[in-house]
PDB file of N, CA and C in Angstrom:
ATOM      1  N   UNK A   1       0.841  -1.174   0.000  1.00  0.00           N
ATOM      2  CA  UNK A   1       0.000   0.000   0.000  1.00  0.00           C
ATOM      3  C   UNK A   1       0.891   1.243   0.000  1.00  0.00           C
ATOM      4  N   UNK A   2       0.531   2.321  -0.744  1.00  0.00           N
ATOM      5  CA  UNK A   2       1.168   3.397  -0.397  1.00  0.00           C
ATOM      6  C   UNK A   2       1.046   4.494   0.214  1.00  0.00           C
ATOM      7  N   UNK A   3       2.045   5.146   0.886  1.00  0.00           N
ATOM      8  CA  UNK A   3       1.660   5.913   2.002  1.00  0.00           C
ATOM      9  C   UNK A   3       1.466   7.409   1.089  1.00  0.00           C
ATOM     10  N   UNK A   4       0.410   7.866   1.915  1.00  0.00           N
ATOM     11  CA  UNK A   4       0.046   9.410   1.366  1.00  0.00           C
ATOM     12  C   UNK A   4       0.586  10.040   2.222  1.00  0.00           C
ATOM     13  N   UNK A   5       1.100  11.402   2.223  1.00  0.00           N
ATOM     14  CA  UNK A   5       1.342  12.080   3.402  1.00  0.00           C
ATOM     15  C   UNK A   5       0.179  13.121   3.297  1.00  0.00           C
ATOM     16  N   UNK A   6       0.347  13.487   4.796  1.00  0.00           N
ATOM     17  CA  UNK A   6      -0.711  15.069   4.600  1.00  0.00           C
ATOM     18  C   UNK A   6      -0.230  16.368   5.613  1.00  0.00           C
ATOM     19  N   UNK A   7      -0.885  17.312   5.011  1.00  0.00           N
ATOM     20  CA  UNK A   7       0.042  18.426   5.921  1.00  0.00           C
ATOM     21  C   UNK A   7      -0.831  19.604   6.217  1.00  0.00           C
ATOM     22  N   UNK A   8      -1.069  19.749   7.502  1.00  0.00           N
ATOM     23  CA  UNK A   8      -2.172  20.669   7.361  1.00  0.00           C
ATOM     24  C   UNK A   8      -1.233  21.876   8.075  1.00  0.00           C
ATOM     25  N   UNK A   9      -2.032  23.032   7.319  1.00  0.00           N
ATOM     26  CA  UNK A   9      -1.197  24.119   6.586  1.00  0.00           C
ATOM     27  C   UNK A   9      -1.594  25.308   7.506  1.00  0.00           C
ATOM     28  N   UNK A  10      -2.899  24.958   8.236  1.00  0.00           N
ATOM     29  CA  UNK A  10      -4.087  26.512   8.454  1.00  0.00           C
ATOM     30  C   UNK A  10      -4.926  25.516   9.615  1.00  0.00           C
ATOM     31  N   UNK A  11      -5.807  26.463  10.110  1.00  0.00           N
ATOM     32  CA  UNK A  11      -7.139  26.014  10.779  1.00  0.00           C
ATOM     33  C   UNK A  11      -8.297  26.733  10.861  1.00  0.00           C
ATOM     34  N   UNK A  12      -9.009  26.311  11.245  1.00  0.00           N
ATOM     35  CA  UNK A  12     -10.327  27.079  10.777  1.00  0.00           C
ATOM     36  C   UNK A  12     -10.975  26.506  11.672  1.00  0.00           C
ATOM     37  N   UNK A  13     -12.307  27.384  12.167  1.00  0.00           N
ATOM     38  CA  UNK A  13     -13.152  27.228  13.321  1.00  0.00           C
ATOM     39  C   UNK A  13     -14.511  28.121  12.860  1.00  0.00           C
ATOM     40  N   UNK A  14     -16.110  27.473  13.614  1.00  0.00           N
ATOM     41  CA  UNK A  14     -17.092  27.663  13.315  1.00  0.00           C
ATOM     42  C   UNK A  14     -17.586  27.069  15.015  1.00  0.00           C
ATOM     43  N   UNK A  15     -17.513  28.436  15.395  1.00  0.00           N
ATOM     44  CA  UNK A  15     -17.972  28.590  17.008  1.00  0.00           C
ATOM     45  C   UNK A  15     -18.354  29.559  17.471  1.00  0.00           C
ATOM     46  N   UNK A  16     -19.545  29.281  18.643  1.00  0.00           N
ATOM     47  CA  UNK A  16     -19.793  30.629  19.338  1.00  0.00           C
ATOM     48  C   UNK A  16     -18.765  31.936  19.551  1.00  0.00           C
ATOM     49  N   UNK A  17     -16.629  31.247  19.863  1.00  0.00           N
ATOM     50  CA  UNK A  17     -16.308  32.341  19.735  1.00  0.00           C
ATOM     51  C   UNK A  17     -15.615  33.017  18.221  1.00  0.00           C
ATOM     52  N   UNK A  18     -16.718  32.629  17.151  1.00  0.00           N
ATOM     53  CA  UNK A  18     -16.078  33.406  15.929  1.00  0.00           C
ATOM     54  C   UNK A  18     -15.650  32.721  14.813  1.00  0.00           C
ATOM     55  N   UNK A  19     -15.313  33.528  13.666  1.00  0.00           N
ATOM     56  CA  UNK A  19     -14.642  32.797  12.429  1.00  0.00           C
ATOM     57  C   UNK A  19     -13.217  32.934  12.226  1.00  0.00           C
ATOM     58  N   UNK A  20     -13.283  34.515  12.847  1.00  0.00           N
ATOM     59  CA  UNK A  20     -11.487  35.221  12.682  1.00  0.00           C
ATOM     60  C   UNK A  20     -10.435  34.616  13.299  1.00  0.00           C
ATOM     61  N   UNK A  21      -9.413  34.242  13.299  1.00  0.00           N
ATOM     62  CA  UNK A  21      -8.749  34.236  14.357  1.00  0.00           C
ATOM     63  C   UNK A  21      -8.385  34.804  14.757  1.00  0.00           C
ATOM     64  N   UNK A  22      -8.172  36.509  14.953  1.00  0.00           N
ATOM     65  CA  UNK A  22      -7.768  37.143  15.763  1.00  0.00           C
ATOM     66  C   UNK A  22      -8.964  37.457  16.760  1.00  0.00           C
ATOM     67  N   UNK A  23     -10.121  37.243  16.537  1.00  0.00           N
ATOM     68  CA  UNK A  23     -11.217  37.227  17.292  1.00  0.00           C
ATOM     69  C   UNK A  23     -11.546  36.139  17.910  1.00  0.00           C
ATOM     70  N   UNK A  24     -11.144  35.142  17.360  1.00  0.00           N
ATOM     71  CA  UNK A  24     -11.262  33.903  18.464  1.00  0.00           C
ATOM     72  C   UNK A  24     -10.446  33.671  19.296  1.00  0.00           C
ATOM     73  N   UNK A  25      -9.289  34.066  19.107  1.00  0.00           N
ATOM     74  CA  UNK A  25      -7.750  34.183  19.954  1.00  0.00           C
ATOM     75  C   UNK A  25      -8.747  35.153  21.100  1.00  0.00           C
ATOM     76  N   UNK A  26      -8.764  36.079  20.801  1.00  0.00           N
ATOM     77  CA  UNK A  26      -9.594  37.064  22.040  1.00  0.00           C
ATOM     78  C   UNK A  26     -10.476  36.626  23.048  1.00  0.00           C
ATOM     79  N   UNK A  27     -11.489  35.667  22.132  1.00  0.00           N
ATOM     80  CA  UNK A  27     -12.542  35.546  23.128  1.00  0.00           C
ATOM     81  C   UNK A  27     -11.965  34.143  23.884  1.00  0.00           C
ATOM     82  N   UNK A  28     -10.895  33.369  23.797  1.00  0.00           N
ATOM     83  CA  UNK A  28     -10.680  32.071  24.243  1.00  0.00           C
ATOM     84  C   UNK A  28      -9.689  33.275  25.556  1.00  0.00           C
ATOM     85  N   UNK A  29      -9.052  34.221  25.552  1.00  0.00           N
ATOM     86  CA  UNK A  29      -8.087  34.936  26.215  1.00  0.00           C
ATOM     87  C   UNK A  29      -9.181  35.682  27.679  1.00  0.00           C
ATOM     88  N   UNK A  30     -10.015  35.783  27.007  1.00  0.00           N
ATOM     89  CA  UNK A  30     -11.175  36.779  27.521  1.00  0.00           C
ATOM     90  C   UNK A  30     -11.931  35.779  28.853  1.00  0.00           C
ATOM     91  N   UNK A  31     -12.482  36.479  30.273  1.00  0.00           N
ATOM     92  CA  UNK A  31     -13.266  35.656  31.217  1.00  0.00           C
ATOM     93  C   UNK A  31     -14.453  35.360  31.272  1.00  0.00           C
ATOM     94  N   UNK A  32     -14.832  35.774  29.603  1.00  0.00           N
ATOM     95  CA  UNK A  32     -16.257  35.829  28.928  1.00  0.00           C
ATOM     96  C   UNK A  32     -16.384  34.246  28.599  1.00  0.00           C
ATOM     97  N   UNK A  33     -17.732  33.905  29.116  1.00  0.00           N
ATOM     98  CA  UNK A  33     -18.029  33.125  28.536  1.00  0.00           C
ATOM     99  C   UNK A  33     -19.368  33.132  27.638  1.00  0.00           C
ATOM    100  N   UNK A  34     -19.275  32.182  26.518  1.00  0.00           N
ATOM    101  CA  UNK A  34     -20.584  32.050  25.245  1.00  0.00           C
ATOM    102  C   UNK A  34     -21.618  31.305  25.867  1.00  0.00           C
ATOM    103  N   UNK A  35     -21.983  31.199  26.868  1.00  0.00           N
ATOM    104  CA  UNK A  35     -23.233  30.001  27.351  1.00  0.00           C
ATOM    105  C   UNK A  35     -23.970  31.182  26.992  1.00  0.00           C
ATOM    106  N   UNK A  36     -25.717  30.811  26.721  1.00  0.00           N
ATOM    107  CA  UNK A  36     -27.380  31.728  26.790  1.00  0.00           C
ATOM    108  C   UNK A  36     -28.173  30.392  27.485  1.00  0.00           C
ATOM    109  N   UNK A  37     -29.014  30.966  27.609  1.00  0.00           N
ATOM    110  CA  UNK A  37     -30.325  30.184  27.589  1.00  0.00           C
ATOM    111  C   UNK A  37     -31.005  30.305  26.233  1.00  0.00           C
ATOM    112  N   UNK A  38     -30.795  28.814  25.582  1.00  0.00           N
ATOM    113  CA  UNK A  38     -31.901  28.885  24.672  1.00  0.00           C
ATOM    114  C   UNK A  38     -33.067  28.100  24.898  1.00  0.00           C
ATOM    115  N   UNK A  39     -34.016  28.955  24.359  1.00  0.00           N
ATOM    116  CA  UNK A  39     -35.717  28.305  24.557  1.00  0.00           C
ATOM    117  C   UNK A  39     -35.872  26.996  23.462  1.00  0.00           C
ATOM    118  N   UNK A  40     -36.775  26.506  24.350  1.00  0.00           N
ATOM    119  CA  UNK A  40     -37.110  24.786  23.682  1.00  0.00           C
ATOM    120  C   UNK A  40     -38.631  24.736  24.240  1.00  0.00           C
ATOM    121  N   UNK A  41     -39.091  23.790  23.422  1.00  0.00           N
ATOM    122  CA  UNK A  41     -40.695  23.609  23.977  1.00  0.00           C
ATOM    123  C   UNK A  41     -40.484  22.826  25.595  1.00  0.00           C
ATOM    124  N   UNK A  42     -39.524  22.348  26.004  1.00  0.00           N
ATOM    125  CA  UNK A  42     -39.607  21.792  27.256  1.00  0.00           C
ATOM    126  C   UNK A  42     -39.244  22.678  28.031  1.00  0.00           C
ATOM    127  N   UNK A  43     -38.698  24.093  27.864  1.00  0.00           N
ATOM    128  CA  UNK A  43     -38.333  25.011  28.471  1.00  0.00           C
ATOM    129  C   UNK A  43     -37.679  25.602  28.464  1.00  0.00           C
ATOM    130  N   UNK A  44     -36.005  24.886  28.333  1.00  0.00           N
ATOM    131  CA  UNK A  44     -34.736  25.935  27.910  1.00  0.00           C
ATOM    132  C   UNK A  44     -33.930  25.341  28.526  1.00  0.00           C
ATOM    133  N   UNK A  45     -32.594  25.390  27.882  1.00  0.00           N
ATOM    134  CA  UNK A  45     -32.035  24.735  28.159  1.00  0.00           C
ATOM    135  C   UNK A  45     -30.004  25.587  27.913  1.00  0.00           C
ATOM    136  N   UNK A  46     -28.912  25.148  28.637  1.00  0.00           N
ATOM    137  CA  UNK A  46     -27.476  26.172  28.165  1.00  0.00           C
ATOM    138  C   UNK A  46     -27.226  25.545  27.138  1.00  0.00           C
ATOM    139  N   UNK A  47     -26.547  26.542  26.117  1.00  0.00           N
ATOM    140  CA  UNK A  47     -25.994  26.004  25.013  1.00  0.00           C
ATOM    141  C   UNK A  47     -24.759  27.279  24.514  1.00  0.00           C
ATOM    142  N   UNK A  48     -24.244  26.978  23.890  1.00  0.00           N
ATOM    143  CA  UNK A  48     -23.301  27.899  23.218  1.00  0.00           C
ATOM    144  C   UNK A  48     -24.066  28.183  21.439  1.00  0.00           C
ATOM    145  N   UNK A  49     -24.950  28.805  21.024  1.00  0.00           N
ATOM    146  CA  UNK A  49     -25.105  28.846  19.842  1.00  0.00           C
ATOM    147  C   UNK A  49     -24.420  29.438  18.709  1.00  0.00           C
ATOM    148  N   UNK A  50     -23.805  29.137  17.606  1.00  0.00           N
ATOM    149  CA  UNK A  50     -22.915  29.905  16.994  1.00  0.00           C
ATOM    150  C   UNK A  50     -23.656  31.179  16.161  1.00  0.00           C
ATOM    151  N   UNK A  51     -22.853  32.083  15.755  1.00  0.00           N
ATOM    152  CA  UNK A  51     -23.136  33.273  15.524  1.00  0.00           C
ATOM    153  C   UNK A  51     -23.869  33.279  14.038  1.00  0.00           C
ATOM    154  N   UNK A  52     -24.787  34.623  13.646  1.00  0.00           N
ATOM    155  CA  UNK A  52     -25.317  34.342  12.934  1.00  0.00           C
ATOM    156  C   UNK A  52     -24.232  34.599  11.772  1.00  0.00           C
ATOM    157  N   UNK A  53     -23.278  35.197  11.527  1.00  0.00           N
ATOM    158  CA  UNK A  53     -22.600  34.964  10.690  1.00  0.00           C
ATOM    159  C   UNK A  53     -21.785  33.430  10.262  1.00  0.00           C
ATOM    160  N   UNK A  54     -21.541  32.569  11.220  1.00  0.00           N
ATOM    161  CA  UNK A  54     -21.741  31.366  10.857  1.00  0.00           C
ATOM    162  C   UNK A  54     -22.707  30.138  10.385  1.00  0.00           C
ATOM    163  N   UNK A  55     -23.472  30.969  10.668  1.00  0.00           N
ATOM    164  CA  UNK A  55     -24.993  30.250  10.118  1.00  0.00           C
ATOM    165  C   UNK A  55     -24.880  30.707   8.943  1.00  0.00           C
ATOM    166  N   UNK A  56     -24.894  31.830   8.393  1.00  0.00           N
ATOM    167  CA  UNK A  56     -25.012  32.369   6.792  1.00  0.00           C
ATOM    168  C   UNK A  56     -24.047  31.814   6.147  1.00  0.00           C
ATOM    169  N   UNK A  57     -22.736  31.189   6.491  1.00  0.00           N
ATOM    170  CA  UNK A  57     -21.260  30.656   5.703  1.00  0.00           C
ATOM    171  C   UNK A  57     -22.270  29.334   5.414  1.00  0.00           C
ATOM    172  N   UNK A  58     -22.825  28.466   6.535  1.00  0.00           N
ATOM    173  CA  UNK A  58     -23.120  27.219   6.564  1.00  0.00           C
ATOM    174  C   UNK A  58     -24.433  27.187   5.423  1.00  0.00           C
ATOM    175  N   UNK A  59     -25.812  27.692   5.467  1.00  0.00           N
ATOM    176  CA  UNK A  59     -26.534  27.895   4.889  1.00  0.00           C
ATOM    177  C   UNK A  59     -26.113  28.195   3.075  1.00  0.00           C
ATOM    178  N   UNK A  60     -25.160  29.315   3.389  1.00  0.00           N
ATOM    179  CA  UNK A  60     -24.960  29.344   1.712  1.00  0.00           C
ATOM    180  C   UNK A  60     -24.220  28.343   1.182  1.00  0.00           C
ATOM    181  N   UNK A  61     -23.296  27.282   1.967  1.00  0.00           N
ATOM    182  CA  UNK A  61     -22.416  25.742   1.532  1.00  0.00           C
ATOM    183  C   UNK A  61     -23.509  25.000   1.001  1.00  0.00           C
ATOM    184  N   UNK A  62     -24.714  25.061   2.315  1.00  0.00           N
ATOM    185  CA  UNK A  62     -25.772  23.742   2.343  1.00  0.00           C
ATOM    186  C   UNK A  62     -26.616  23.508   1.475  1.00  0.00           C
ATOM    187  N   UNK A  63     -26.762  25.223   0.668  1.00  0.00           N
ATOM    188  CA  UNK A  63     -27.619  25.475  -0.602  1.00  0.00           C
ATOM    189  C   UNK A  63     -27.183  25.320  -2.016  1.00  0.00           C
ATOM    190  N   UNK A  64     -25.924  25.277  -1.870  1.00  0.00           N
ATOM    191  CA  UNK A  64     -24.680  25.173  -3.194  1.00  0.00           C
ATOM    192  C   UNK A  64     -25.275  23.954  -3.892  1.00  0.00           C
ATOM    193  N   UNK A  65     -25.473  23.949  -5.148  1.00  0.00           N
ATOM    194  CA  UNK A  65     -25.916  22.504  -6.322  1.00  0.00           C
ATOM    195  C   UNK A  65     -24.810  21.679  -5.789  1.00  0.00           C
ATOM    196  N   UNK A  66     -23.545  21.843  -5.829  1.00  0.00           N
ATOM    197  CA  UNK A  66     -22.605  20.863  -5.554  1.00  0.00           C
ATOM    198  C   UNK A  66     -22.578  20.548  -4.166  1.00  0.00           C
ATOM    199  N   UNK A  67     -22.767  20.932  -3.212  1.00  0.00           N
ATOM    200  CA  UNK A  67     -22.879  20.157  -1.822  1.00  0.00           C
ATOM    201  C   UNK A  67     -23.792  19.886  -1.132  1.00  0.00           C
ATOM    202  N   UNK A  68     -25.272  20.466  -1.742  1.00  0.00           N
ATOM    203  CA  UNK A  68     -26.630  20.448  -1.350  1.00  0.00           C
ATOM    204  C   UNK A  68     -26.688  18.685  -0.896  1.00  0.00           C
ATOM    205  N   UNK A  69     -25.877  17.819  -1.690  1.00  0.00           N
ATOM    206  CA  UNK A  69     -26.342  16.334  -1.443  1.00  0.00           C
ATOM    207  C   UNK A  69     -25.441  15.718  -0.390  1.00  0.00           C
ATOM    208  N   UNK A  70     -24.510  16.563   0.373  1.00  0.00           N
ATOM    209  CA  UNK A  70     -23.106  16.110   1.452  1.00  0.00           C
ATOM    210  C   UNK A  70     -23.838  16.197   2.481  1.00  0.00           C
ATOM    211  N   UNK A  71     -23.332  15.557   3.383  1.00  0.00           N
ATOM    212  CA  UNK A  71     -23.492  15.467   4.911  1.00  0.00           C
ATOM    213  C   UNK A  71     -23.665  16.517   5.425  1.00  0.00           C
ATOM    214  N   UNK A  72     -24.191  17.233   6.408  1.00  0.00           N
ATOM    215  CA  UNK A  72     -23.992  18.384   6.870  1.00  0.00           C
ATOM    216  C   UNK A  72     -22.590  18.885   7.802  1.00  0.00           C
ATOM    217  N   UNK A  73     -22.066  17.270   8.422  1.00  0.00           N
ATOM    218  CA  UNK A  73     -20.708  17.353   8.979  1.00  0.00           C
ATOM    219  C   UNK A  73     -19.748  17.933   7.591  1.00  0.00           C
ATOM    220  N   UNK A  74     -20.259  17.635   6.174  1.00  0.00           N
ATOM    221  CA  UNK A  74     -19.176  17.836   5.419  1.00  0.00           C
ATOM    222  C   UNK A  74     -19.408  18.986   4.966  1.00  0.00           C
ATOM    223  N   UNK A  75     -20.208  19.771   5.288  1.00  0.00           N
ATOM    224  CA  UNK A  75     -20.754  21.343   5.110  1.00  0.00           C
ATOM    225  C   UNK A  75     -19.823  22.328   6.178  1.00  0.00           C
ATOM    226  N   UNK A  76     -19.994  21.958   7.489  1.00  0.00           N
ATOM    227  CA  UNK A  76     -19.059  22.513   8.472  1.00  0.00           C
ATOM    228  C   UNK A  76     -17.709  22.266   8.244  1.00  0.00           C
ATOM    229  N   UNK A  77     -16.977  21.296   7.426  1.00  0.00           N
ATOM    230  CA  UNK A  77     -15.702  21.029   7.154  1.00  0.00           C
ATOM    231  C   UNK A  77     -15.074  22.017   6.463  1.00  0.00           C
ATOM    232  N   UNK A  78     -15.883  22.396   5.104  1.00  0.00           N
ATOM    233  CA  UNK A  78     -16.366  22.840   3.783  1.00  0.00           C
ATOM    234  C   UNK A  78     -15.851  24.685   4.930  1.00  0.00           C
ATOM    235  N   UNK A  79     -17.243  24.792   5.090  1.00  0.00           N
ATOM    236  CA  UNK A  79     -16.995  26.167   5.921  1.00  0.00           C
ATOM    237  C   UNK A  79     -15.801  26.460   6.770  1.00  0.00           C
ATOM    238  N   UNK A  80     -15.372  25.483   7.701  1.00  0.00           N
ATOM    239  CA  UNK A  80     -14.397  25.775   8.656  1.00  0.00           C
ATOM    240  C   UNK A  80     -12.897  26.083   7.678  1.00  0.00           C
ATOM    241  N   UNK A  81     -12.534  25.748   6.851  1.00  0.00           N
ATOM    242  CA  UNK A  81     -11.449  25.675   6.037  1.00  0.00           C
ATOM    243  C   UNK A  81     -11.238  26.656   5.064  1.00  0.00           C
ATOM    244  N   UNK A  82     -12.303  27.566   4.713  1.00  0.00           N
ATOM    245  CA  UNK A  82     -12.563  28.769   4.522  1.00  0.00           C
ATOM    246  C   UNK A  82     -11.760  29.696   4.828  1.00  0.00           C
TER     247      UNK A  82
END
């Protein structure tokens, strides 16, 4: 068998704290934390929800002719590497 190598070059993140990295560097530095209460029909519950600007990266991947039929894990991949 032959060996592939791989080399990862960059990173990329799709989280409550951000897309930037100089903005995510901040908020991981920062004594802020991302918890809310979000509402649910059972009542509510903590969560970290990501920002709506990560929702719009993800949404416009998920709508694309070419990835509309991928996993949604392979949508966040797609986005994070961005």
């Amino acid at each position: 068998m032959h060996k592939i190598k791989v080399a990862i070059t960059g990173w990329g993140s799709l989280s409550p704290l951000g897309t930037e990295h100089p903005l995510i560097w901040d908020h991981y530095l920062s004594n802020r934390h991302f918890f809310s209460r979000i509402a649910t029909r059972a009542g509510g519950v903590w969560g970290a929800p990501i920002t709506r600007n990560v929702e719009a990266i993800f949404n416009s991947i998920s709508q694309h002719k070419r990835y509309r039929h991928l996993d949604p894990v392979v949508w966040y991949a797609i986005a994070a590497s961005r």
